[in-house]
N, C-alpha and C. Protein backbone atom coordinates (compact mmCIF):
# COMPACT_ATOMS: atom_id res chain seq x y z
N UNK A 1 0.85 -1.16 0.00
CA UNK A 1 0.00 0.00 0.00
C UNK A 1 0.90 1.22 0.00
N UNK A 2 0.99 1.90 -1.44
CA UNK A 2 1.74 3.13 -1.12
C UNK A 2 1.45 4.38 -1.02
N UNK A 3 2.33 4.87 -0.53
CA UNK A 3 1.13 6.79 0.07
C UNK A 3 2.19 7.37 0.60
N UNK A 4 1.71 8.92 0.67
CA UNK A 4 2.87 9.78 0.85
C UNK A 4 3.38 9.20 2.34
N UNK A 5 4.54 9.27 3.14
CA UNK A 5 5.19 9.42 4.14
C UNK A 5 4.80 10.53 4.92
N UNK A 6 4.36 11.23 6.08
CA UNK A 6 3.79 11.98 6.82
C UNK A 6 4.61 11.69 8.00
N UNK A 7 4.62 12.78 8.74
CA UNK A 7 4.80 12.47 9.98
C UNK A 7 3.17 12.31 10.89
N UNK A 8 2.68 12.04 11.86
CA UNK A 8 1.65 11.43 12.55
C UNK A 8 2.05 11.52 13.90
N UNK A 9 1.18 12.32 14.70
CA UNK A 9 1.27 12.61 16.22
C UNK A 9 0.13 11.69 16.74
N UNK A 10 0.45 11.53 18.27
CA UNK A 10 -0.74 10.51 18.79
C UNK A 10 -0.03 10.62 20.15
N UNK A 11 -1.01 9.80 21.18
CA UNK A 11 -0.75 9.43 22.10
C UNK A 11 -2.23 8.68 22.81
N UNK A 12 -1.91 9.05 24.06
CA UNK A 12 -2.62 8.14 25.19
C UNK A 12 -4.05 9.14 25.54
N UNK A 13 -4.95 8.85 25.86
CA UNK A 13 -6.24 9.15 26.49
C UNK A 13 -6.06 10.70 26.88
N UNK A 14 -4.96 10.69 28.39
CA UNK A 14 -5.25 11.79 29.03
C UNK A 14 -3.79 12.36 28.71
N UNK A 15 -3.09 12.07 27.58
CA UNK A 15 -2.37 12.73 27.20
C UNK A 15 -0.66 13.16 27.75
N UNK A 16 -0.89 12.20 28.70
CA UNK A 16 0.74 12.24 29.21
C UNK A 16 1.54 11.62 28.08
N UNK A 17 1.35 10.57 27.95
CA UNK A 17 1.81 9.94 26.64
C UNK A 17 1.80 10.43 25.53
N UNK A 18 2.87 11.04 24.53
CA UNK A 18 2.92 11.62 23.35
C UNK A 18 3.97 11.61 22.50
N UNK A 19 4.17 10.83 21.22
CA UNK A 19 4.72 10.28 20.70
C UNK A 19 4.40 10.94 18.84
N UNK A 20 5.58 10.79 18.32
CA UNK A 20 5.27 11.08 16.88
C UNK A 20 6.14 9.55 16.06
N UNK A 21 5.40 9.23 14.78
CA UNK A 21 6.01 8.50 13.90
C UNK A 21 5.69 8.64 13.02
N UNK A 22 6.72 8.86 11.64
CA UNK A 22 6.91 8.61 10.22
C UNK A 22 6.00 7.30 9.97
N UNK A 23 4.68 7.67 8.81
CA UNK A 23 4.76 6.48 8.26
C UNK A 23 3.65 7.09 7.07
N UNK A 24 3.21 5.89 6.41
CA UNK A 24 2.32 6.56 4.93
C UNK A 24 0.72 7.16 5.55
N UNK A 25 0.10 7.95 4.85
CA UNK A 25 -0.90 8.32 5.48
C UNK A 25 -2.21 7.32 5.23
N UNK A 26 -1.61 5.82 4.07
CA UNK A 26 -2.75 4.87 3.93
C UNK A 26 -1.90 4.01 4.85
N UNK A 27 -2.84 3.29 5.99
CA UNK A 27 -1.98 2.34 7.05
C UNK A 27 -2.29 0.74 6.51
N UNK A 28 -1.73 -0.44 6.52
CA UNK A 28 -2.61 -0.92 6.66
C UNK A 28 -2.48 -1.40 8.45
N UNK A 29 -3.18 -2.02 9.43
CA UNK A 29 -3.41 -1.89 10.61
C UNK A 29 -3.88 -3.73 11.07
N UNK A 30 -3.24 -4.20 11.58
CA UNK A 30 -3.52 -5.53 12.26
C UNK A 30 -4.51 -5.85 13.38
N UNK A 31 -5.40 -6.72 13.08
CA UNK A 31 -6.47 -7.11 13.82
C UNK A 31 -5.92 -8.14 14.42
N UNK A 32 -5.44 -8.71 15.49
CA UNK A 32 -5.06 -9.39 16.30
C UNK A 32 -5.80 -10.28 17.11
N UNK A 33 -6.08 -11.41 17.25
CA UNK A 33 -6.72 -11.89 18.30
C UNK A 33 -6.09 -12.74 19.36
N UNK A 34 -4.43 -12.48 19.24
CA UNK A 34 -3.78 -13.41 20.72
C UNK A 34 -4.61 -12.61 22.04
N UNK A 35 -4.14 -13.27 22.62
CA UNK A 35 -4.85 -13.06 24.15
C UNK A 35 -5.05 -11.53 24.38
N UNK A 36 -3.82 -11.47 24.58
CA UNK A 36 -3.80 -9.51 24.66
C UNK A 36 -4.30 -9.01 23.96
N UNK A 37 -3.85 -8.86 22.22
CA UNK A 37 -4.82 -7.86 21.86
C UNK A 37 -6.85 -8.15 21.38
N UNK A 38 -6.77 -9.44 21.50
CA UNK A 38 -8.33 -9.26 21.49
C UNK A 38 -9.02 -8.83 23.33
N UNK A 39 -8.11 -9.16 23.92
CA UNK A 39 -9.11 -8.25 25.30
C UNK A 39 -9.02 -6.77 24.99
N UNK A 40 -8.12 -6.37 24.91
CA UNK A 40 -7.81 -4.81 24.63
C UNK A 40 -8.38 -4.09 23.40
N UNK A 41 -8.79 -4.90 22.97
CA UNK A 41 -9.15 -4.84 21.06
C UNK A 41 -8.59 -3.81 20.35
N UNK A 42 -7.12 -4.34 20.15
CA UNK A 42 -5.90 -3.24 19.87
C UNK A 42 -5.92 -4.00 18.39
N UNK A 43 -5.59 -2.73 17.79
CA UNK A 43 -5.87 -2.95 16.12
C UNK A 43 -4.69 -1.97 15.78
N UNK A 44 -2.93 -2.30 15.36
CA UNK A 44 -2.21 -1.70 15.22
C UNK A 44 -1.37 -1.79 13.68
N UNK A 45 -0.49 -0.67 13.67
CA UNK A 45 0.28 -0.79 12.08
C UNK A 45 1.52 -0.62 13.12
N UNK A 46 2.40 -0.97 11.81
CA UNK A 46 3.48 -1.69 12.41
C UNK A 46 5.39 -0.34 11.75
N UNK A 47 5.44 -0.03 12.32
CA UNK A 47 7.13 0.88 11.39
C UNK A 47 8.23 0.46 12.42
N UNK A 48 9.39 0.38 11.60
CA UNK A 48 10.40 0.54 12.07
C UNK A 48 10.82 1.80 13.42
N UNK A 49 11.54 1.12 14.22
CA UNK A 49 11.99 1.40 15.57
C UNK A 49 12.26 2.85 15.52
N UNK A 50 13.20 3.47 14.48
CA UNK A 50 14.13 4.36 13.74
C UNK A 50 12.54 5.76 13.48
N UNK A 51 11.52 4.87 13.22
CA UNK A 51 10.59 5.83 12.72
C UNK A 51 9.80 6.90 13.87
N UNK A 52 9.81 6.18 15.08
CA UNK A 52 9.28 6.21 16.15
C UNK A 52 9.76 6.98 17.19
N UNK A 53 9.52 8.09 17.56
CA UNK A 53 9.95 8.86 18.60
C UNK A 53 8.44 9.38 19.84
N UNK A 54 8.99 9.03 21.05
CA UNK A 54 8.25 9.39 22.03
C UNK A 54 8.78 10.75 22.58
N UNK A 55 7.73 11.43 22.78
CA UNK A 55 8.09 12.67 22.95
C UNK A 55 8.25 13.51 24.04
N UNK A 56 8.83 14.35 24.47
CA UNK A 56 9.31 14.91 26.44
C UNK A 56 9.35 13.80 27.57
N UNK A 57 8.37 14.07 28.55
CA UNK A 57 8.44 13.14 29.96
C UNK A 57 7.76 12.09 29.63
N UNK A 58 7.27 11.41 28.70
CA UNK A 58 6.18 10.54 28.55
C UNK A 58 6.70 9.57 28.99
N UNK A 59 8.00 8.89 29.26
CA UNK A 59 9.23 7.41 29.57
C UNK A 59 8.12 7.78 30.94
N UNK A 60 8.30 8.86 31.91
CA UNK A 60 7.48 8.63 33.09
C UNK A 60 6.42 7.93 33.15
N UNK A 61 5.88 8.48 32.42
CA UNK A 61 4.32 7.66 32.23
C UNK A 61 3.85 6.32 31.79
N UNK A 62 4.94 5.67 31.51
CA UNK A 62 4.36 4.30 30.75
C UNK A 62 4.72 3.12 32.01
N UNK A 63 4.26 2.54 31.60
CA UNK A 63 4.67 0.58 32.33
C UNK A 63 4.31 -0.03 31.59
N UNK A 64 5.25 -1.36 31.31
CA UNK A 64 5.00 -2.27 30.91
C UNK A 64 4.97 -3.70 31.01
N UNK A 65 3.88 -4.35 30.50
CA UNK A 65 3.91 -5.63 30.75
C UNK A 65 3.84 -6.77 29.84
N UNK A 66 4.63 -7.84 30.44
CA UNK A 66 5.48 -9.19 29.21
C UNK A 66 4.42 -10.03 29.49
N UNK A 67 4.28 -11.47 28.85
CA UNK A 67 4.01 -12.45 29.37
C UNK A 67 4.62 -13.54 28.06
N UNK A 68 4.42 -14.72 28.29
CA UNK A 68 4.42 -15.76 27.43
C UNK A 68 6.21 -15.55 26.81
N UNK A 69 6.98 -15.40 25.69
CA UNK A 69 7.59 -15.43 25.18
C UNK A 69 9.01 -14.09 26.21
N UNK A 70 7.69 -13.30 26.56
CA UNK A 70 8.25 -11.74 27.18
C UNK A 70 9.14 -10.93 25.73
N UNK A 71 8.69 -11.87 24.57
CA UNK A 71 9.08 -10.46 23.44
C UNK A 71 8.82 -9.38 23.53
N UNK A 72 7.46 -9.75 23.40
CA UNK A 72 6.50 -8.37 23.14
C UNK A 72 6.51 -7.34 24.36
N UNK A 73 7.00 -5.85 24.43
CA UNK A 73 6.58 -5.28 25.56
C UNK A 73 5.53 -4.35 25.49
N UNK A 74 4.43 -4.98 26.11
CA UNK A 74 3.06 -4.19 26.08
C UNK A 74 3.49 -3.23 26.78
N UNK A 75 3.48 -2.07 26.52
CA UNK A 75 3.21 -0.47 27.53
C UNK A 75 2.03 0.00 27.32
N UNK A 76 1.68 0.79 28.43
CA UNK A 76 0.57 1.92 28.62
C UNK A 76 0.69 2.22 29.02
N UNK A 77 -0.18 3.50 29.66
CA UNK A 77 0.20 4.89 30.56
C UNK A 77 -0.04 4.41 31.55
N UNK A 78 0.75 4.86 32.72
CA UNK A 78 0.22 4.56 34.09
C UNK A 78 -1.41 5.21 34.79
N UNK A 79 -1.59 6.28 33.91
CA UNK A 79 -2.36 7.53 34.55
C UNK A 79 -4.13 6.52 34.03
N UNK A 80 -3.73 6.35 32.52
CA UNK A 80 -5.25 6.43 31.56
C UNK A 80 -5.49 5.08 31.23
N UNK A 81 -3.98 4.15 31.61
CA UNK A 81 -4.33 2.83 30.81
C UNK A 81 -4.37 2.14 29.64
N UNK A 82 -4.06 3.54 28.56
CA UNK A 82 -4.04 3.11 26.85
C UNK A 82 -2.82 2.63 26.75
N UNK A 83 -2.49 1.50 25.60
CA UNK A 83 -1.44 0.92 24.74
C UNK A 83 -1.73 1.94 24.13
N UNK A 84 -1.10 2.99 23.81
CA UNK A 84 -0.76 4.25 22.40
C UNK A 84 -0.25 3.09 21.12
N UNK A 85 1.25 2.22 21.47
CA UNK A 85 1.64 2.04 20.93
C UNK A 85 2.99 0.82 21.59
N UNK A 86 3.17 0.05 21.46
CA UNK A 86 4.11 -1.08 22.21
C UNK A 86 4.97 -1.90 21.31
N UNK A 87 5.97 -2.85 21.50
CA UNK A 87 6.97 -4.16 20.82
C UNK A 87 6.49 -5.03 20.42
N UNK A 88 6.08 -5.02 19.35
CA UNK A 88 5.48 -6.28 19.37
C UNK A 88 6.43 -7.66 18.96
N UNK A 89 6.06 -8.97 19.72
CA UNK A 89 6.32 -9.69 19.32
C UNK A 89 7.24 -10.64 17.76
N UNK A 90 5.75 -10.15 16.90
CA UNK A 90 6.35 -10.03 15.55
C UNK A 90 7.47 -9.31 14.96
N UNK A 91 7.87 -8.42 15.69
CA UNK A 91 8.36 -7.19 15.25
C UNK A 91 9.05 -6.82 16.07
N UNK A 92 10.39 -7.41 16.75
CA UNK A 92 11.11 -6.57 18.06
C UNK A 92 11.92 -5.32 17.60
N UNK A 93 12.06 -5.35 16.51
CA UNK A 93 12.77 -4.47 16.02
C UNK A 93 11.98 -3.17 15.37
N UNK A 94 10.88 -2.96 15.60
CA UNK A 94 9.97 -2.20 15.21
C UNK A 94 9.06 -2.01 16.40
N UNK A 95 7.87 -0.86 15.93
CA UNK A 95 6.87 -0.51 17.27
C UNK A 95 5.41 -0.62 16.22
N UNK A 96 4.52 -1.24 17.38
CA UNK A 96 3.46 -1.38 16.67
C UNK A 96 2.44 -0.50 17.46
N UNK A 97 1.77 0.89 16.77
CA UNK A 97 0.84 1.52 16.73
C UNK A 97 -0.31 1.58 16.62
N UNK A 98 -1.05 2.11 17.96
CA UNK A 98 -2.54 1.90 17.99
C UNK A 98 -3.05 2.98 17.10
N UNK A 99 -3.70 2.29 15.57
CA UNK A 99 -4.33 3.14 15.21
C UNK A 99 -5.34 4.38 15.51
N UNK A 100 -6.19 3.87 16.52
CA UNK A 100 -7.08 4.94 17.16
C UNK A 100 -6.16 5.86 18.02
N UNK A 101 -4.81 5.59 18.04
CA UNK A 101 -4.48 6.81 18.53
C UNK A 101 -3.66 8.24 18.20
N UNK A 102 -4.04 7.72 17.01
CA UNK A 102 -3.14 8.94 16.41
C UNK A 102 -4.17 9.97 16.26
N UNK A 103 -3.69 11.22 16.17
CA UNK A 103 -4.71 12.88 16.40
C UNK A 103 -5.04 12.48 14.62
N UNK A 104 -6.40 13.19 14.94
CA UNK A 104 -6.84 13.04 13.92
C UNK A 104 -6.31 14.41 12.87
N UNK A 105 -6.39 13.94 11.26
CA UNK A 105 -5.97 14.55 10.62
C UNK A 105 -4.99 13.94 9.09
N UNK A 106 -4.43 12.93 9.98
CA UNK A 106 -3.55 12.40 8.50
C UNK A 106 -3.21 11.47 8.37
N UNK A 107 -4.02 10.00 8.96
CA UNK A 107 -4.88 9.00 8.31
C UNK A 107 -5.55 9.44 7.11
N UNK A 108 -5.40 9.10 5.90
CA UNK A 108 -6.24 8.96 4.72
C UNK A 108 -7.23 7.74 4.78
N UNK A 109 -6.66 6.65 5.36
CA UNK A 109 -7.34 4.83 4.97
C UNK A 109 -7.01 4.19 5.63
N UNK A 110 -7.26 3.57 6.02
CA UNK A 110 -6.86 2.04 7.31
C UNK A 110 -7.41 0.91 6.69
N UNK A 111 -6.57 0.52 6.25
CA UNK A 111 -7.15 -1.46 5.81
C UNK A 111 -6.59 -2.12 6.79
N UNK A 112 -7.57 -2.94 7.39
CA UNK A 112 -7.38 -3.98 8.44
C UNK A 112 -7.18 -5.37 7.82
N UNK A 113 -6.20 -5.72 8.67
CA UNK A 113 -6.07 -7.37 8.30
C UNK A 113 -5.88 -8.27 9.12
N UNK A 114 -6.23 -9.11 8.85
CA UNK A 114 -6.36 -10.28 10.45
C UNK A 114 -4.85 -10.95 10.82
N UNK A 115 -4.31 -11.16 11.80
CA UNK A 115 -3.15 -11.78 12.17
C UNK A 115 -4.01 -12.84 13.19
N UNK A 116 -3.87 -13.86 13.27
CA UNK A 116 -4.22 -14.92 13.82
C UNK A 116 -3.40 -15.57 15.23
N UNK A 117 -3.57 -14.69 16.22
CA UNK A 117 -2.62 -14.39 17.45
C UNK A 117 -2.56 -16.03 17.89
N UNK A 118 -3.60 -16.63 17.98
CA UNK A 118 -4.07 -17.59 18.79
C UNK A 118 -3.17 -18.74 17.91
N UNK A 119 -2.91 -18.73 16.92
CA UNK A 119 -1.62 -19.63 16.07
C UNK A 119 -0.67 -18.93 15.42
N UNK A 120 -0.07 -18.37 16.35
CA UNK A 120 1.23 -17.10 15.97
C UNK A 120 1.75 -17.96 14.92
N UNK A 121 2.23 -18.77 15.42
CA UNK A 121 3.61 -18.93 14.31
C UNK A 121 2.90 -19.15 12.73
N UNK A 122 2.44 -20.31 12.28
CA UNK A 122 1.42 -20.24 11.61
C UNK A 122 1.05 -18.77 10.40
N UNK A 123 0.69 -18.02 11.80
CA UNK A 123 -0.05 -16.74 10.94
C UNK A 123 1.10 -15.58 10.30
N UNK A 124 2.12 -15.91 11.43
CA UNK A 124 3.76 -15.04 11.43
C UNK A 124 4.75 -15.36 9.80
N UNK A 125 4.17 -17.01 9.58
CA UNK A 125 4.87 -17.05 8.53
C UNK A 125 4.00 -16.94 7.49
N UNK A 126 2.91 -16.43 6.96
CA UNK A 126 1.33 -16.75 6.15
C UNK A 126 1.65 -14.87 6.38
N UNK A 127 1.61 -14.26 6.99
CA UNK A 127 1.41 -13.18 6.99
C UNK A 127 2.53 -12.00 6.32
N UNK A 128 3.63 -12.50 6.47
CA UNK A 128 4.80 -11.28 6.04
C UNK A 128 4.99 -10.29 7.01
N UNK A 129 4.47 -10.22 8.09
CA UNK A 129 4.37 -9.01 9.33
C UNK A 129 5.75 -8.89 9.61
N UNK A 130 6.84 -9.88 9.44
CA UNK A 130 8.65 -9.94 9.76
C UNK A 130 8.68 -8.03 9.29
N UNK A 131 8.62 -8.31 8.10
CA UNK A 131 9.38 -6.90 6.87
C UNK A 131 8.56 -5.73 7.34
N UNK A 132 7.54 -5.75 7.79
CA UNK A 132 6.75 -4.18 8.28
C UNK A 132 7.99 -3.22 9.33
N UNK A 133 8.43 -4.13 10.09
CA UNK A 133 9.74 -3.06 11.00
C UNK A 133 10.88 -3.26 9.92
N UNK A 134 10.68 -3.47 8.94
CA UNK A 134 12.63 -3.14 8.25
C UNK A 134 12.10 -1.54 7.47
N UNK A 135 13.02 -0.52 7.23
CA UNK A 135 13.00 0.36 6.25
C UNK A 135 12.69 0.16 5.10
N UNK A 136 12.19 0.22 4.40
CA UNK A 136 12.15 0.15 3.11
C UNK A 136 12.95 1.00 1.91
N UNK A 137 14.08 1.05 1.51
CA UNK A 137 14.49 2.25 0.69
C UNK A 137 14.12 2.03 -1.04
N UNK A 138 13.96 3.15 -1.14
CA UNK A 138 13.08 3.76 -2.50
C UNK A 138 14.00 2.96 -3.59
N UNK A 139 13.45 2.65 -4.33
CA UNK A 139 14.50 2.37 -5.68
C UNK A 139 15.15 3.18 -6.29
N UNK A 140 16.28 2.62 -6.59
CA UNK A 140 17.56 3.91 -7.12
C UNK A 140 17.02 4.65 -7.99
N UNK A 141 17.36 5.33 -8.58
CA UNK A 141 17.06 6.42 -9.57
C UNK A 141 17.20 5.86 -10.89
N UNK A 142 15.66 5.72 -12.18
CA UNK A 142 16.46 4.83 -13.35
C UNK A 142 16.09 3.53 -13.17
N UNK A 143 15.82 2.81 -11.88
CA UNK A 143 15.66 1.50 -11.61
C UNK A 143 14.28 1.15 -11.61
N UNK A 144 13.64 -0.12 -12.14
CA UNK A 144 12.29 -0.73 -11.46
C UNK A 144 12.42 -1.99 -12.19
């Protein structure tokens, strides 16, 4: 899915949490149903680590919590309780973003797609979700 590159502000509920990331303004956004994110009904897109900046005191505000593998580090605010945005599993090398939390404005499209939490591995290799945290660089100039 390609689309301009934007930068994109967001954060947490009551706003301690505030974070900006580079990414296209069409997302596409993962529907999840492992344990965690179907209680939470966290529906996230996925960028590289590099893209992702949290912004002033917000490190205060978060905690986080592991379970199972302890890849993944779920954070949320201490204050409001939202995942803004956390490690995922799939993706240690990248941050995966709660769509609903970015300020509104520069979302164009959100296509959702199912990741099948409950048979990770399975869905991990069926899915391609690995390459969402690598960079992608543009093709040379002249090239396709």
């Amino acid at each position: 899915m390609d689309s301009e590159t934007v930068v994109h502000n967001g954060g947490c509920h009551c706003r301690n949490v505030r974070w900006r990331v580079r990414a296209p303004t069409s997302i596409v956004a993962w529907d999840c149903n492992c344990s965690d994110c179907f209680m939470r009904k966290n529906t996230h897109f996925i960028v590289p680590a590099e893209r992702f900046e949290l912004l002033g005191d917000s490190r205060q505000f978060l905690t986080t919590y592991t379970f199972g593998s302890h890849t993944a580090k779920h954070t949320f605010c201490k204050v409001c309780g939202i995942t803004s945005f956390y490690i995922p599993r799939s993706n240690p090398d990248g941050v995966a973003v709660t769509f609903r939390c970015v300020d509104p404005g520069t979302l164009t499209h959100v296509e959702i797609k199912y990741f099948d939490g409950r048979n990770w591995d399975s869905s991990y290799d069926q899915t391609g979700i690995a390459s969402l945290s690598k960079v992608q660089n543009p093709p040379a100039e002249g090239s396709k």
